[in-house]
N, C-alpha and C. Protein backbone atom coordinates (compact mmCIF):
# COMPACT_ATOMS: atom_id res chain seq x y z
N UNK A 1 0.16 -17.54 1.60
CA UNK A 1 0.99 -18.69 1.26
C UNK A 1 0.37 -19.92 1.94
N UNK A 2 0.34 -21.15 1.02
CA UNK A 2 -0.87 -22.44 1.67
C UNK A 2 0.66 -22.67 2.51
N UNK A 3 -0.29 -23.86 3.27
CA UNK A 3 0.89 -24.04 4.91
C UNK A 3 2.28 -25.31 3.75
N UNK A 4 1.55 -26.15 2.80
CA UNK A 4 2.23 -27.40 1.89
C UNK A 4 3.26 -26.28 0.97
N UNK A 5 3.42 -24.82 1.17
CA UNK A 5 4.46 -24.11 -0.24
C UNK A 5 5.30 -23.73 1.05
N UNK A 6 4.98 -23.50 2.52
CA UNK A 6 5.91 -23.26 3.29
C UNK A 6 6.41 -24.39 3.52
N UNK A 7 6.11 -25.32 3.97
CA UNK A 7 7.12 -26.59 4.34
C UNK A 7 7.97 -26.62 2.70
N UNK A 8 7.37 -26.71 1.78
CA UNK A 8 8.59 -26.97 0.36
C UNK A 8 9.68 -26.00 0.87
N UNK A 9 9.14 -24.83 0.97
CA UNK A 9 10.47 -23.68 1.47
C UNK A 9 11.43 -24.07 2.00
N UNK A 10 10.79 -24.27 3.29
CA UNK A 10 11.50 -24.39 4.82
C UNK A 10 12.81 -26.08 4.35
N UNK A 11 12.00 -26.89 3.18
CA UNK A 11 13.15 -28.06 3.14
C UNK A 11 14.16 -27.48 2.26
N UNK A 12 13.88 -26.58 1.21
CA UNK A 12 14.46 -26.04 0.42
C UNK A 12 15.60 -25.41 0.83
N UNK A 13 15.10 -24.42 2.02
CA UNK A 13 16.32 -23.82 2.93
C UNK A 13 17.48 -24.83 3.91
N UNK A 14 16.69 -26.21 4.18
CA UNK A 14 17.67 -26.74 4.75
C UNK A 14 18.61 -27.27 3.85
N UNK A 15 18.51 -27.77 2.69
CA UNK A 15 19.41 -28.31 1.75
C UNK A 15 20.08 -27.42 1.38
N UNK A 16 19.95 -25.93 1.38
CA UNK A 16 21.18 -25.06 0.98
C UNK A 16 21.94 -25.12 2.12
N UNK A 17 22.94 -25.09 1.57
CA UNK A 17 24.37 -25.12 2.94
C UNK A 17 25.13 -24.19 1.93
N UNK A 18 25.99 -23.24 3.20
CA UNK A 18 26.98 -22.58 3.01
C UNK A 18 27.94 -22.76 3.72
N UNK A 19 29.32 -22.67 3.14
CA UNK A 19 30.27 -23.05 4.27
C UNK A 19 30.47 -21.49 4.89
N UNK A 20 31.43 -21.39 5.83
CA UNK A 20 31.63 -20.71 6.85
C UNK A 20 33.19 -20.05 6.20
N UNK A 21 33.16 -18.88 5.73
CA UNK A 21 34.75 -18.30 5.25
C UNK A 21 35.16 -18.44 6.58
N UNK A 22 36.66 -18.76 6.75
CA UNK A 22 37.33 -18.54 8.11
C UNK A 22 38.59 -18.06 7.73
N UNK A 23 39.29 -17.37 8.19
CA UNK A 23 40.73 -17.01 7.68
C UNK A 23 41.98 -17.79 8.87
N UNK A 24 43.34 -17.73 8.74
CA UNK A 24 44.60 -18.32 9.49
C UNK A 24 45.15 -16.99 9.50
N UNK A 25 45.66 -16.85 11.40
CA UNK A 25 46.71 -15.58 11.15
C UNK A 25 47.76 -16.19 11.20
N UNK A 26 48.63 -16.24 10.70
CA UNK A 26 50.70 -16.70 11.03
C UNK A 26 51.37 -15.60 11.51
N UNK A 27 52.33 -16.00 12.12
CA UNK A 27 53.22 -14.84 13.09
C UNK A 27 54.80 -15.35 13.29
N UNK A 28 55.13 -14.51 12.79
CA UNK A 28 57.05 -14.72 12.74
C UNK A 28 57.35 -13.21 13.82
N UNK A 29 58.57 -14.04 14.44
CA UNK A 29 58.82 -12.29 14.99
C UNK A 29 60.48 -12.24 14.38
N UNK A 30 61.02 -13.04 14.87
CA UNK A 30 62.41 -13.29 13.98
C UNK A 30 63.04 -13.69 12.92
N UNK A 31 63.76 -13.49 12.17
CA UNK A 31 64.53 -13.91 10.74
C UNK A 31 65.37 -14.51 11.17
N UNK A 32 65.71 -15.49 12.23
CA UNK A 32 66.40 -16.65 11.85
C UNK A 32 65.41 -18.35 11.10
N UNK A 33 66.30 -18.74 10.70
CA UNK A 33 65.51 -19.67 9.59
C UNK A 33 64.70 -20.90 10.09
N UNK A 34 64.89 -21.09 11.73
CA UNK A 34 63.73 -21.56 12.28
C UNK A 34 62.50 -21.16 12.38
N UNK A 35 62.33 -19.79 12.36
CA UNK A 35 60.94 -18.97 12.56
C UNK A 35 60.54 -19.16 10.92
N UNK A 36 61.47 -19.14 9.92
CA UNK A 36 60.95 -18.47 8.65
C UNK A 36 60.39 -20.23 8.29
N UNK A 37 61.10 -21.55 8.98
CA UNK A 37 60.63 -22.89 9.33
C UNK A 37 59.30 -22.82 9.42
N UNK A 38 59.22 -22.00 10.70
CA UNK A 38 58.13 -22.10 11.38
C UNK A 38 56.45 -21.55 10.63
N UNK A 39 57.05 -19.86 10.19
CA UNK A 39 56.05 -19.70 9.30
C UNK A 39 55.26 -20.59 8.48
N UNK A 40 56.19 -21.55 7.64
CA UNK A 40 55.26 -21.97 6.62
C UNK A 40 54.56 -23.50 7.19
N UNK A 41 55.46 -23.44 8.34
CA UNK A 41 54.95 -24.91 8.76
C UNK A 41 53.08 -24.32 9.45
N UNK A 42 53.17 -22.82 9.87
CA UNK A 42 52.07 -22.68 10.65
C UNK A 42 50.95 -22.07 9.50
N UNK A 43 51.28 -22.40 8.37
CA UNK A 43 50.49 -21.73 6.79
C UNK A 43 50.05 -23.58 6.92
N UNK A 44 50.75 -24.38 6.66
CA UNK A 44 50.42 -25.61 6.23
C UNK A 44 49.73 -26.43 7.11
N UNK A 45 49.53 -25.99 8.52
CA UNK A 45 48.95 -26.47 9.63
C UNK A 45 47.67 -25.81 9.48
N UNK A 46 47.29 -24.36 9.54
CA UNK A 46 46.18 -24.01 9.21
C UNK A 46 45.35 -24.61 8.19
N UNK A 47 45.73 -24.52 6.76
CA UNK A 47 45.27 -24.73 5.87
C UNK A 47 44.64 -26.19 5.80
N UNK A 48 45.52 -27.49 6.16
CA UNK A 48 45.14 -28.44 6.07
C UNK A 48 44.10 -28.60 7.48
N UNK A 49 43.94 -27.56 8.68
CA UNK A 49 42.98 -27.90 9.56
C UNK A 49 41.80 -27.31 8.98
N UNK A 50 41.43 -26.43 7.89
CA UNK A 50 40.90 -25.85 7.52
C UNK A 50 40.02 -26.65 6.50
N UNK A 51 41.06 -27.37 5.69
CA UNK A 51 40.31 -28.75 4.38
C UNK A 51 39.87 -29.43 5.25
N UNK A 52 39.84 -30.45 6.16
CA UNK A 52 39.61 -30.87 7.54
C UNK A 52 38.07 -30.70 7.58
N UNK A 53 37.39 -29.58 7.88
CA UNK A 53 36.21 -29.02 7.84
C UNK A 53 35.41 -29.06 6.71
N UNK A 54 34.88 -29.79 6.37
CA UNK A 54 33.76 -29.56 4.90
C UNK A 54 32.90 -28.51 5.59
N UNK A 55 32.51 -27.58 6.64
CA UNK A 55 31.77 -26.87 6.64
C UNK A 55 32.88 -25.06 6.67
N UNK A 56 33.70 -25.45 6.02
CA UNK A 56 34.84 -24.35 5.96
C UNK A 56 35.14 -24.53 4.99
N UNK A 57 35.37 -23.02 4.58
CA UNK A 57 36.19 -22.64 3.37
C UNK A 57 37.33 -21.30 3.36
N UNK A 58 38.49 -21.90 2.97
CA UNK A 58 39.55 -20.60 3.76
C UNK A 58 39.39 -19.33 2.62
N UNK A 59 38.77 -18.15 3.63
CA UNK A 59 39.34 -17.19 2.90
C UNK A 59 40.34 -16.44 2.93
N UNK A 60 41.48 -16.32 3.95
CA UNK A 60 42.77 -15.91 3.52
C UNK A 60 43.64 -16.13 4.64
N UNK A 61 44.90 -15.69 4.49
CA UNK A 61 45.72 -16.61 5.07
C UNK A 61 46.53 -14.87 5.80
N UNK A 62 46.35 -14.58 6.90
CA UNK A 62 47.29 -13.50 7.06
C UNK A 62 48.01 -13.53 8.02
N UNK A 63 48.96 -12.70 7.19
CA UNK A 63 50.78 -12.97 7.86
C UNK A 63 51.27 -11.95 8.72
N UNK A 64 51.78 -11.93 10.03
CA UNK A 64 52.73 -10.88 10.91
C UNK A 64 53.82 -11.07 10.76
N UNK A 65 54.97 -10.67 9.99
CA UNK A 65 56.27 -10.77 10.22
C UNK A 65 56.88 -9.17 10.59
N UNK A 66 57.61 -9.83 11.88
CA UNK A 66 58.31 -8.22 12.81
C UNK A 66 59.73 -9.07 12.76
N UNK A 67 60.49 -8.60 12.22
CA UNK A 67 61.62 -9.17 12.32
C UNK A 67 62.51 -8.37 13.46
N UNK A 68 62.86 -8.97 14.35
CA UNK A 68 63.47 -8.10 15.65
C UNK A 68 65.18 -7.87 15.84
């Protein structure tokens, strides 16, 4: 390989970008309707810290609910 087809490469590789999958865990432990508040407020906090990032892309959103 001449040394002028590796540098084309090597710029080639820097212009590809991939973002980074990251996932959100949420966690409820109780069913009163502050927590079930709380859940979606902590879905909508993730998510929008997540758009936030152009080098992120959410891949999923997972949920703990233990209702006590």
């Amino acid at each position: 390989m001449s040394i002028d087809k590796y540098e084309t490469l090597n710029q080639e590789r820097k212009i590809q970008h991939t973002k980074r999958k990251v996932a959100a865990y949420c966690r409820v432990s109780t069913d009163n309707e502050d927590q079930a508040n709380s859940f979606e407020s902590q879905q909508r906090y993730f998510r929008q810290y997540i758009e936030r990032n152009p080098d992120w892309e959410l891949y999923e959103v997972f949920a703990e609910i233990k209702l006590a």
